[in-house]
Every structure is written in structure tokens, then in C-alpha cells.
N, C-alpha and C. Protein backbone atom coordinates (compact mmCIF):
# COMPACT_ATOMS: atom_id res chain seq x y z
N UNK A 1 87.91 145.70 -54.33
CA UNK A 1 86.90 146.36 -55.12
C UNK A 1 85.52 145.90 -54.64
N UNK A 2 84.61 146.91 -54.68
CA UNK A 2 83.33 146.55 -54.31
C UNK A 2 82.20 145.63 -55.33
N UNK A 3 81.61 145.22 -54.74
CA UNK A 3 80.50 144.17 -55.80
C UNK A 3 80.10 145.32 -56.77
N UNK A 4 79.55 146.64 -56.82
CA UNK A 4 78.69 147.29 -57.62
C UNK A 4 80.06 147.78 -58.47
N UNK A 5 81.37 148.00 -58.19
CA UNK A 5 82.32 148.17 -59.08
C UNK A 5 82.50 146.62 -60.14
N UNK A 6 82.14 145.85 -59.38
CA UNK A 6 82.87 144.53 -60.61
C UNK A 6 81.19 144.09 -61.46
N UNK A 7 80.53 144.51 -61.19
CA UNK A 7 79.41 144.53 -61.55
C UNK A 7 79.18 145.55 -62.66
N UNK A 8 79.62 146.98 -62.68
CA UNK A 8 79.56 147.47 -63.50
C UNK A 8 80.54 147.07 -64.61
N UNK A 9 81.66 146.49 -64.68
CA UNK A 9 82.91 146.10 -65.58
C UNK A 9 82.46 144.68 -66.44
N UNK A 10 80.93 143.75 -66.03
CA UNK A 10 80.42 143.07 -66.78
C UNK A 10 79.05 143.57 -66.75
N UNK A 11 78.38 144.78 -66.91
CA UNK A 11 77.26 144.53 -67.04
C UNK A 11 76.81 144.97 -68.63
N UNK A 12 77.90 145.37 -69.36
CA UNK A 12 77.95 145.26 -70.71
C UNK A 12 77.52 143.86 -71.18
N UNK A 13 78.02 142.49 -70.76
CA UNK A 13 77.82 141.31 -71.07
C UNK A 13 76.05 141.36 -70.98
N UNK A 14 75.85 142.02 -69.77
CA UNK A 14 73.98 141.54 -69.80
C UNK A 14 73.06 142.07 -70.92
N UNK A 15 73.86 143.61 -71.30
CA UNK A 15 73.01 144.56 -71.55
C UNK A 15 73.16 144.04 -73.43
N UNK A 16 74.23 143.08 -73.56
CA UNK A 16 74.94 142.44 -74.81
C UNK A 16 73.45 141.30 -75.15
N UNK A 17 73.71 140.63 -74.04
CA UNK A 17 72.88 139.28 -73.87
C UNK A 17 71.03 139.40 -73.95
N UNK A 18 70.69 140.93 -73.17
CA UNK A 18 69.36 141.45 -73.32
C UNK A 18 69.12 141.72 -74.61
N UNK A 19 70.09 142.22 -75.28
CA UNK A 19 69.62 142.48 -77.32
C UNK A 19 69.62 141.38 -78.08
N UNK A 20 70.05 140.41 -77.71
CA UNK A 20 69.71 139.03 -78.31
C UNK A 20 68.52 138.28 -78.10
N UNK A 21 68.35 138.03 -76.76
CA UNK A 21 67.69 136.91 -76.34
C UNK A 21 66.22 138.19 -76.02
N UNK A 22 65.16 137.60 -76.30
CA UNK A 22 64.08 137.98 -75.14
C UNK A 22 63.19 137.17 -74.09
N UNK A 23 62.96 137.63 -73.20
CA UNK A 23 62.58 136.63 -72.15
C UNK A 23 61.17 137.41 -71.96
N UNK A 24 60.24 136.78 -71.30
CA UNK A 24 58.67 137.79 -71.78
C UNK A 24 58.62 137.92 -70.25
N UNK A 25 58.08 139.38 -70.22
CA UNK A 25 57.97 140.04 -69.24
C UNK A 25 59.47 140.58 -68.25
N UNK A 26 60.28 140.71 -68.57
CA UNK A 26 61.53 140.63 -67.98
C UNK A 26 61.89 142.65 -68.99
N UNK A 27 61.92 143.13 -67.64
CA UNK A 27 62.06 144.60 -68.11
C UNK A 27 63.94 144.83 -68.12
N UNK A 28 64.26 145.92 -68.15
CA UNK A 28 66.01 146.01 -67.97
C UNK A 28 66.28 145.76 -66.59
N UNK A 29 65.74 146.11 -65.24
CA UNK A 29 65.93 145.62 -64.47
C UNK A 29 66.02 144.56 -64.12
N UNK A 30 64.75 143.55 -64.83
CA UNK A 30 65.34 142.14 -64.33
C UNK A 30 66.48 141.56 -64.39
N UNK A 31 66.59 142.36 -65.90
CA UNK A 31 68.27 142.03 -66.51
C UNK A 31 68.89 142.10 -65.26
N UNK A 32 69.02 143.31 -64.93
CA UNK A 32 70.64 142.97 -64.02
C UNK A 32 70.58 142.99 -63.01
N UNK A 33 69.28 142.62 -62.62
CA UNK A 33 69.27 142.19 -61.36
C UNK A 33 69.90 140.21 -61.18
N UNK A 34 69.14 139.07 -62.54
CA UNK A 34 69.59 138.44 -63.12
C UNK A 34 71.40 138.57 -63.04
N UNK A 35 71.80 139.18 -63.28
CA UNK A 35 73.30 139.60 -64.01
C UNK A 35 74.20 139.25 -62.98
N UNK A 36 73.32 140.32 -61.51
CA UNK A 36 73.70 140.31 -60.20
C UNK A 36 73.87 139.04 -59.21
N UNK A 37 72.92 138.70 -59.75
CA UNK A 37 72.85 136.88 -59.28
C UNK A 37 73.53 136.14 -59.42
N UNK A 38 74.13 136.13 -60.91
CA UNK A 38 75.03 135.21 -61.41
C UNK A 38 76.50 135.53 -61.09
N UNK A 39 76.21 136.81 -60.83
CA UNK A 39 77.99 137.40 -60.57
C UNK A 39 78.19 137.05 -59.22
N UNK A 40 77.46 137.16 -58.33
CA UNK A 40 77.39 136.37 -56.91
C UNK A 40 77.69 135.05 -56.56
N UNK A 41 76.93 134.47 -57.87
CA UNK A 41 77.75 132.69 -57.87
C UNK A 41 78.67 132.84 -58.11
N UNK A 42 79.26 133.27 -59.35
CA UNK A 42 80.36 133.14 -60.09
C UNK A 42 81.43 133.58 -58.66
N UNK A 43 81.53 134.12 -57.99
CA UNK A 43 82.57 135.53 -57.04
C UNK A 43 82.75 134.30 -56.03
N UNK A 44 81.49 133.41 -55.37
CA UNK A 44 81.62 132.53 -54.64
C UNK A 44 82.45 131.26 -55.07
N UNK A 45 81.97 130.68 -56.23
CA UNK A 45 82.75 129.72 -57.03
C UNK A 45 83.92 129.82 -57.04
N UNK A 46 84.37 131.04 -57.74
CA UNK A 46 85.82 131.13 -58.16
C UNK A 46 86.49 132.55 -57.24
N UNK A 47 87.05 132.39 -56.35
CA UNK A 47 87.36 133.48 -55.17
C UNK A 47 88.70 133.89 -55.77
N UNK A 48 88.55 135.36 -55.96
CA UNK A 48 89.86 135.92 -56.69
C UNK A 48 89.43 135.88 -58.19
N UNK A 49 88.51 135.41 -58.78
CA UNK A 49 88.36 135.80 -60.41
C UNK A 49 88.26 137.47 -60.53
N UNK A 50 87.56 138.30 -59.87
CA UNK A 50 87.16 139.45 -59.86
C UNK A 50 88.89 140.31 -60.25
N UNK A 51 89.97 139.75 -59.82
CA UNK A 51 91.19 140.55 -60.05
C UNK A 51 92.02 139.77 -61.25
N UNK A 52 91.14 138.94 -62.62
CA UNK A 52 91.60 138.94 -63.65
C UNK A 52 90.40 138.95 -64.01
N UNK A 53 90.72 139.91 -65.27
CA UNK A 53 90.03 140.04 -65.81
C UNK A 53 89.51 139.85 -67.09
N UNK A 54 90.40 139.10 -67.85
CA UNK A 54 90.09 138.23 -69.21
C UNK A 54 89.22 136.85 -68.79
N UNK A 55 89.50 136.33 -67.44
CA UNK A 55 88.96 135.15 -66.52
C UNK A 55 87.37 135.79 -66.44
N UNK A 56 87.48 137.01 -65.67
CA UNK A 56 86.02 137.24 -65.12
C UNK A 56 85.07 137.19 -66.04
N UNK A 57 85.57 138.00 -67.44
CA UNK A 57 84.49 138.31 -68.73
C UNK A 57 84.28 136.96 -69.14
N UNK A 58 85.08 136.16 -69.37
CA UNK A 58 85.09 134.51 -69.80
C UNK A 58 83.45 133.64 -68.94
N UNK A 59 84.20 133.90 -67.87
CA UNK A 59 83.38 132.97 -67.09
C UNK A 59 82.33 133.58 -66.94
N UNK A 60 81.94 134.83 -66.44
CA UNK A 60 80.55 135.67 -66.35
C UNK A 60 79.56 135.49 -67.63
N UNK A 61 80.20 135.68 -68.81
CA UNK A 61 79.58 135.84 -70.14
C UNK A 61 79.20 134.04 -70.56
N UNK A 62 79.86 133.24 -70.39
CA UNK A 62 79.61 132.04 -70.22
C UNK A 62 78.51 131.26 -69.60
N UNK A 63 78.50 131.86 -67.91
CA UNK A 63 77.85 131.44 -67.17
C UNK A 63 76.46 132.50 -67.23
N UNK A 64 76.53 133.66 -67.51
CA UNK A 64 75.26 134.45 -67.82
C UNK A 64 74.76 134.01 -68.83
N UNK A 65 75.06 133.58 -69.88
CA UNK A 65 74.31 133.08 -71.12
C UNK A 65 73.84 132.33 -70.84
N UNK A 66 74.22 131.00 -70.21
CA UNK A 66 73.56 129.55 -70.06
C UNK A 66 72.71 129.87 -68.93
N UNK A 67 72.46 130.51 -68.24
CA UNK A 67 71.44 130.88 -67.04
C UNK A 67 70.42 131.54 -67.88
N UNK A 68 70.69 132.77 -68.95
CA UNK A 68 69.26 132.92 -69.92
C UNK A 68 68.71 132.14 -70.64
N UNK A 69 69.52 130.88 -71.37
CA UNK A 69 69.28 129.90 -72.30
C UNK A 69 68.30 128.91 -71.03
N UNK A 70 68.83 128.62 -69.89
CA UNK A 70 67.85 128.01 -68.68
C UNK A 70 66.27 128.66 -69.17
N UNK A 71 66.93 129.81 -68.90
CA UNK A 71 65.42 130.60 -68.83
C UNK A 71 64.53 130.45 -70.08
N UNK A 72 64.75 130.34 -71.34
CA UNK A 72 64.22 130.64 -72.33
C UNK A 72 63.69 128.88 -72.32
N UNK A 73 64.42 128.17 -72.01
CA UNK A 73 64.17 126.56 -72.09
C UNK A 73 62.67 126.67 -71.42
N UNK A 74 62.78 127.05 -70.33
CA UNK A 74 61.02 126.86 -69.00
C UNK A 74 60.46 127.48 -70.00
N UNK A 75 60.79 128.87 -70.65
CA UNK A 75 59.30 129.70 -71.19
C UNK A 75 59.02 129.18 -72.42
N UNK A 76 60.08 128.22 -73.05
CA UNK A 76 59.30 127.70 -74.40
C UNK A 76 58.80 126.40 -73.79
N UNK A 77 58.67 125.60 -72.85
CA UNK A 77 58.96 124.68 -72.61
C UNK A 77 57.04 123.84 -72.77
N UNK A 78 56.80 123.16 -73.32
CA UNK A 78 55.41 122.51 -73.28
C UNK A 78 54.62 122.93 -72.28
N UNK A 79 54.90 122.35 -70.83
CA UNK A 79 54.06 122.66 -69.87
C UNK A 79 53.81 124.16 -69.67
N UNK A 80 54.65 125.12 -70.10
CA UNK A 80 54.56 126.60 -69.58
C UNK A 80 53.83 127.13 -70.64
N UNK A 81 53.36 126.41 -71.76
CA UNK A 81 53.00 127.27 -72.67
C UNK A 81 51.66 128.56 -72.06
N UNK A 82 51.17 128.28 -71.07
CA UNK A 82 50.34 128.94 -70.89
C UNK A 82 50.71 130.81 -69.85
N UNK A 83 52.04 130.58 -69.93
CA UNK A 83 52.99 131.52 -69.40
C UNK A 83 53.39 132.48 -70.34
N UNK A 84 53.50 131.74 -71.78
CA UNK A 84 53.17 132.62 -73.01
C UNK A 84 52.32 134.01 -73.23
N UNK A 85 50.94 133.96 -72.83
CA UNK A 85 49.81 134.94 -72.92
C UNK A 85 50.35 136.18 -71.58
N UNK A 86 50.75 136.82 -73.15
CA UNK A 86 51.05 138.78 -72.50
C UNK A 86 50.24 138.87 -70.76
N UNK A 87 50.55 139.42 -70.01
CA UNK A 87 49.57 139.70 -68.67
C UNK A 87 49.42 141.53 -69.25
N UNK A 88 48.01 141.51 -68.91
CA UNK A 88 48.38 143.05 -69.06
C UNK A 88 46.87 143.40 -68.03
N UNK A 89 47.38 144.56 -67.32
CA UNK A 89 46.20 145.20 -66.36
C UNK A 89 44.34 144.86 -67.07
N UNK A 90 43.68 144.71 -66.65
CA UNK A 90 42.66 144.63 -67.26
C UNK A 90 42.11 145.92 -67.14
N UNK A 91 42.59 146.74 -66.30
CA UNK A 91 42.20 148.64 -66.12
C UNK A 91 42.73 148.90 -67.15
N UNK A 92 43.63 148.44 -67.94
CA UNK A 92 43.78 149.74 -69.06
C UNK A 92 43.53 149.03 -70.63
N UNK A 93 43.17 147.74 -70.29
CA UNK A 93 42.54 147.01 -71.31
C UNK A 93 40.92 146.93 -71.47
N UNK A 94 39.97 147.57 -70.52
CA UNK A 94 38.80 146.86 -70.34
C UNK A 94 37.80 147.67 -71.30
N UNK A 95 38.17 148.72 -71.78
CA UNK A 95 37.88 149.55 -73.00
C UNK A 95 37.33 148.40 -74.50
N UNK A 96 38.88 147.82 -74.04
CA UNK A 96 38.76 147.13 -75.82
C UNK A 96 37.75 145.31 -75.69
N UNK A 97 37.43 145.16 -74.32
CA UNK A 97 37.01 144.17 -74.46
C UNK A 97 35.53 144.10 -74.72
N UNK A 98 34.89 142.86 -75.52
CA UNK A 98 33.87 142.38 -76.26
C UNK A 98 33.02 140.95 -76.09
N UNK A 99 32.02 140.54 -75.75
CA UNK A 99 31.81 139.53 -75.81
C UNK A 99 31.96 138.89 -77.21
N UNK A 100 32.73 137.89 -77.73
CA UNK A 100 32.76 137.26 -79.09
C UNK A 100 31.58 136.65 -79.37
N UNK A 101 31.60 135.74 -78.65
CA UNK A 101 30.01 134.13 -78.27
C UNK A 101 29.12 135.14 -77.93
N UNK A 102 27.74 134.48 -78.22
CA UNK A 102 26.41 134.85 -77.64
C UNK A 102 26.03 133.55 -76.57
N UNK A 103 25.43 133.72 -75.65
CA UNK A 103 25.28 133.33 -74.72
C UNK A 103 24.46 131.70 -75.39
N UNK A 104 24.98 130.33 -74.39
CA UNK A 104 24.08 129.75 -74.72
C UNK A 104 22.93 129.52 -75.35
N UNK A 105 22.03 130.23 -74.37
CA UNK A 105 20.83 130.18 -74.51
C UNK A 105 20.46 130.88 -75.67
N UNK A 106 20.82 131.93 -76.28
CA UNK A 106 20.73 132.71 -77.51
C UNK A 106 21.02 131.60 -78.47
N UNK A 107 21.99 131.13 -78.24
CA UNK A 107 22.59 129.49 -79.15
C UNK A 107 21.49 129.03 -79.60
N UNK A 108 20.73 128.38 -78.40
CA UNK A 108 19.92 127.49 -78.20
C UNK A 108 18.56 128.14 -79.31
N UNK A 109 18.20 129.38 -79.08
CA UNK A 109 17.03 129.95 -79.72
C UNK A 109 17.30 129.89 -80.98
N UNK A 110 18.32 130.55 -81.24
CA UNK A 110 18.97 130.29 -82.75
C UNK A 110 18.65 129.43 -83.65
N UNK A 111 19.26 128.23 -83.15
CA UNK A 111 19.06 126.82 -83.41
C UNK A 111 17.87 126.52 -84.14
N UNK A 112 16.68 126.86 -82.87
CA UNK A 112 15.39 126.81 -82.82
C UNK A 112 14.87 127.13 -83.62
N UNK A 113 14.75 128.30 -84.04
CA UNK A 113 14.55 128.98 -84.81
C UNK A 113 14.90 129.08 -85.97
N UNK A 114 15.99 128.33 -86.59
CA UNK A 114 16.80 128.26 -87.93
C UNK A 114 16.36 126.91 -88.25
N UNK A 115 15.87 126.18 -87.53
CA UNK A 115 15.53 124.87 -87.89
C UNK A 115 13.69 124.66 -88.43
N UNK A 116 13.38 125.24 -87.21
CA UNK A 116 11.60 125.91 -87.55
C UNK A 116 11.58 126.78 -89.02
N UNK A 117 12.33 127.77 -89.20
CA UNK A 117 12.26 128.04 -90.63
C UNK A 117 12.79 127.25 -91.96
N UNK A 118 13.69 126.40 -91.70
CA UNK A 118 14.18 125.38 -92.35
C UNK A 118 12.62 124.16 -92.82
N UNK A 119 12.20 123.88 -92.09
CA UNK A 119 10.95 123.18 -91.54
C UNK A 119 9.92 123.69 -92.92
N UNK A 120 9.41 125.04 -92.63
CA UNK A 120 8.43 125.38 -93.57
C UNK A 120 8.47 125.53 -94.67
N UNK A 121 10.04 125.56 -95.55
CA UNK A 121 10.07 125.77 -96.78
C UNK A 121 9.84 124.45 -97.61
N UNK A 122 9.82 124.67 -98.92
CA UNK A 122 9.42 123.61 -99.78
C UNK A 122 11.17 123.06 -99.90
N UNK A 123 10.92 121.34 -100.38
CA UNK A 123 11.97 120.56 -100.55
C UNK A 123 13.29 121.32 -101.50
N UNK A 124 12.45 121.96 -102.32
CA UNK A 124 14.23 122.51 -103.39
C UNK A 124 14.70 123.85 -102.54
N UNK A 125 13.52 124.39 -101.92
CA UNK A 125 14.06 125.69 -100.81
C UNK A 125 15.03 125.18 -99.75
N UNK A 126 14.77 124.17 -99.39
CA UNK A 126 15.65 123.39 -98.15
C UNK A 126 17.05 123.25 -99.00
N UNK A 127 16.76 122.59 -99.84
CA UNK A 127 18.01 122.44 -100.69
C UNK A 127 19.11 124.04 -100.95
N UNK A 128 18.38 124.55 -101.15
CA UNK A 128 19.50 126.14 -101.43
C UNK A 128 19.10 126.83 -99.85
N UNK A 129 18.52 126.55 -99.15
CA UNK A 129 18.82 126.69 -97.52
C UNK A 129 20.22 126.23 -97.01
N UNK A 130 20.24 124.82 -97.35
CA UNK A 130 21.36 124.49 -96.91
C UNK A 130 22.82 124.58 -97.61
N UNK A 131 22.59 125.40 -98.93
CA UNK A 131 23.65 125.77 -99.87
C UNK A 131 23.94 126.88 -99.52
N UNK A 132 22.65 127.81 -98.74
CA UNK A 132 23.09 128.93 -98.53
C UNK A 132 24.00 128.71 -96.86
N UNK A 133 23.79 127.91 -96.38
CA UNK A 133 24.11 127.98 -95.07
C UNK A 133 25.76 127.38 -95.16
N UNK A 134 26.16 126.73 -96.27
CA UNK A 134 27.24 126.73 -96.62
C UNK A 134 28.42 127.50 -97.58
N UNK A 135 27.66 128.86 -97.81
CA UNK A 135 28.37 129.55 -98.53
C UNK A 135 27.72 129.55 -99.90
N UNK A 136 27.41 128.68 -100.32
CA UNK A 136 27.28 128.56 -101.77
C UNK A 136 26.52 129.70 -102.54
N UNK A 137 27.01 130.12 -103.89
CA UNK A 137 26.29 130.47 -104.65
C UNK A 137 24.71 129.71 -105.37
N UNK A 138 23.29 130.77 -105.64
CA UNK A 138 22.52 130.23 -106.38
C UNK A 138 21.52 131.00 -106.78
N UNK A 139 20.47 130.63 -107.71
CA UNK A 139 19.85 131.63 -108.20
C UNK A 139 18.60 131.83 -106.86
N UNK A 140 18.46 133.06 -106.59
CA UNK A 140 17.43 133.13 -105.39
C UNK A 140 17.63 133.29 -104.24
N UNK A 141 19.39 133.29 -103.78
CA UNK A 141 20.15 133.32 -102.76
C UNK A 141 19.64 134.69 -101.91
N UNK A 142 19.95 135.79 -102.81
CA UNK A 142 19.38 137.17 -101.86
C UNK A 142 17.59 137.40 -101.57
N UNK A 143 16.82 136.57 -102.59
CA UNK A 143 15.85 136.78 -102.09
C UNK A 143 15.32 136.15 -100.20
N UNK A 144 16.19 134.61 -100.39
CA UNK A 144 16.11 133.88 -99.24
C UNK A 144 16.68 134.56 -98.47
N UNK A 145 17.88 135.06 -98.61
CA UNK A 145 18.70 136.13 -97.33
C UNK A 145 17.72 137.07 -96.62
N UNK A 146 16.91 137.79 -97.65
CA UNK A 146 15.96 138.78 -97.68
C UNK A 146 14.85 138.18 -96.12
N UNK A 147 14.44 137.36 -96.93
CA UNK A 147 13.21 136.01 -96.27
C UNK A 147 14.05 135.94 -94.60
N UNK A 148 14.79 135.59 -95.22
CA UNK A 148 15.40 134.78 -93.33
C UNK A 148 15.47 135.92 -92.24
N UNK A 149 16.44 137.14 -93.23
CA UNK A 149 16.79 138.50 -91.97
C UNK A 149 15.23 138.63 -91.64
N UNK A 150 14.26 139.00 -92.64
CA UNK A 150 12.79 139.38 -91.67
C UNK A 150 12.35 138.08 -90.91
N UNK A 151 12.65 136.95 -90.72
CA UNK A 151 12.08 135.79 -90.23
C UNK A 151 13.07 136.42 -88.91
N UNK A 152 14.00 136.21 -88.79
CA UNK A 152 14.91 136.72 -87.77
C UNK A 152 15.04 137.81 -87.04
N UNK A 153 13.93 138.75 -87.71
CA UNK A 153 14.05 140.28 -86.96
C UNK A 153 13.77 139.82 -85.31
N UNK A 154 13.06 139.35 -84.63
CA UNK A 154 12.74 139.92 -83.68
C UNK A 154 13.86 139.17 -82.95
N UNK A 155 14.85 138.06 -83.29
CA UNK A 155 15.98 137.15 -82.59
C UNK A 155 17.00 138.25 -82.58
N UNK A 156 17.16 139.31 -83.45
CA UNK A 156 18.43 140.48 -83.71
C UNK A 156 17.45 141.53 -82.50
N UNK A 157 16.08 141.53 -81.58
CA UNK A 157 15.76 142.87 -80.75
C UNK A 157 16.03 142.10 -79.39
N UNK A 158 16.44 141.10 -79.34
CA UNK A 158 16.37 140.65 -78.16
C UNK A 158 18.01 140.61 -77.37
């Protein structure tokens, strides 16, 4: 019998083993191409398994599992974590991308600028400055919001 005949008589085992397990990035082909590999050891190992066949499913399904469980070991594995992150074309992603951060230097003005207005207010203003800069509720909160966005207009044209 030919390899692609004893190949088809376990490739139920892969296509068994692909609905369980997932391996990232690994399409149906890898599957059995994978499948193919192992049936190649296995055929070399054990010469004559291919003409029993309670033996072949045994040992194939055996030895194919623990070759995906290999696999799943590297991709969870500490050092690979960075093997984790999806790959995907950046041509058909580059639509959705955004700068998050503003640039340093915008940082830097920011700063500047939030601190210089911090600077001129009176001592209890500083005080609900920095309540506001933490979330907090207080009486006067939207007027200061009010105050800061026009202090800030020309940092939002640049």
C-alpha cells in the first residue's frame, strides 16, 4: 500500500486531534502535513505496522498526540510568550491603526504647561486642582474644567 493510502486510514486521528487542541497559526494543512511527519516516523520505527491495523491507529494516535502536546508545551512555554501576538499583514490592518501616546515632546509641553497653570492659582484652587486631577468630586469642579480647556486651547491646535 502506498504512503497517501495509509495516510488517509489515520488522518481521521489528525482531523480528531485538530478539534481539540489549537496551535496558533497552524491552518488544516499544517495539520496533516504534521500528521504526515509523524506517520513517516512511526512507518520507519515500526516496519510492517501499516498491515495491522488496530497497531497502526494505537501507535499513530499516541504518537500524534504527544508530538501536538510537544507543540503546545514551546507555544505556552515562558520564553515564547512573545510568539503569542496574532501576526497579521499590516496591508489589511493599516486602516485600523492609531497613534495611542502623544509624542514626547507634546508630553513635555503638557507638563509645562499644567504645571505653569497650577502655579497661578490661589492655595485652595491648587488644592481642588489637584482633586480635580485625581478624579475627585467638588464644588467648582466644572467651572475649573471650564478655566483649564480655555488655558489649554492653543496645546489642543497644535
Amino acid at each position: 500500500m502506498n504512503f497517501k493510502g495509509i495516510y488517509v486510514r489515520v488522518a481521521g486521528i489528525v482531523h480528531r486531534t485538530r478539534k481539540d487542541y489549537y496551535i496558533q497559526l497552524w491552518e488544516k494543512s499544517d495539520w496533516d502535513q504534521e500528521g504526515m511527519i509523524v506517520l513517516v516516523n512511526l512507518l520507519k520505527q515500526c516496519p510492517g505496522i501499516e498491515n495491522d491495523e488496530s497497531r497502526l491507529y494505537r501507535y499513530f494516535k499516541v504518537k500524534f498526540r504527544n508530538h501536538v502536546l510537544d507543540i503546545l508545551r514551546k507555544q505556552e512555554s515562558y520564553k515564547r510568550r512573545i510568539n503569542r501576538q496574532n501576526y497579521e499583514e499590516i496591508g489589511s490592518i493599516g486602516h485600523r491603526l492609531y497613534v495611542k501616546d502623544m509624542a514626547m515632546s507634546d508630553k513635555v509641553i503638557l507638563r509645562d504647561m499644567l504645571s505653569t497653570y497650577r502655579s497661578r492659582l490661589s492655595p485652595q484652587e491648587q488644592i481642588n486642582y489637584d482633586r480635580l486631577i485625581g478624579g475627585e468630586q467638588f464644588q467648582g469642579r466644572k467651572r475649573m474644567l471650564t478655566d483649564l480647556q480655555d488655558y489649554l486651547k492653543d496645546f489642543g491646535e497644535s
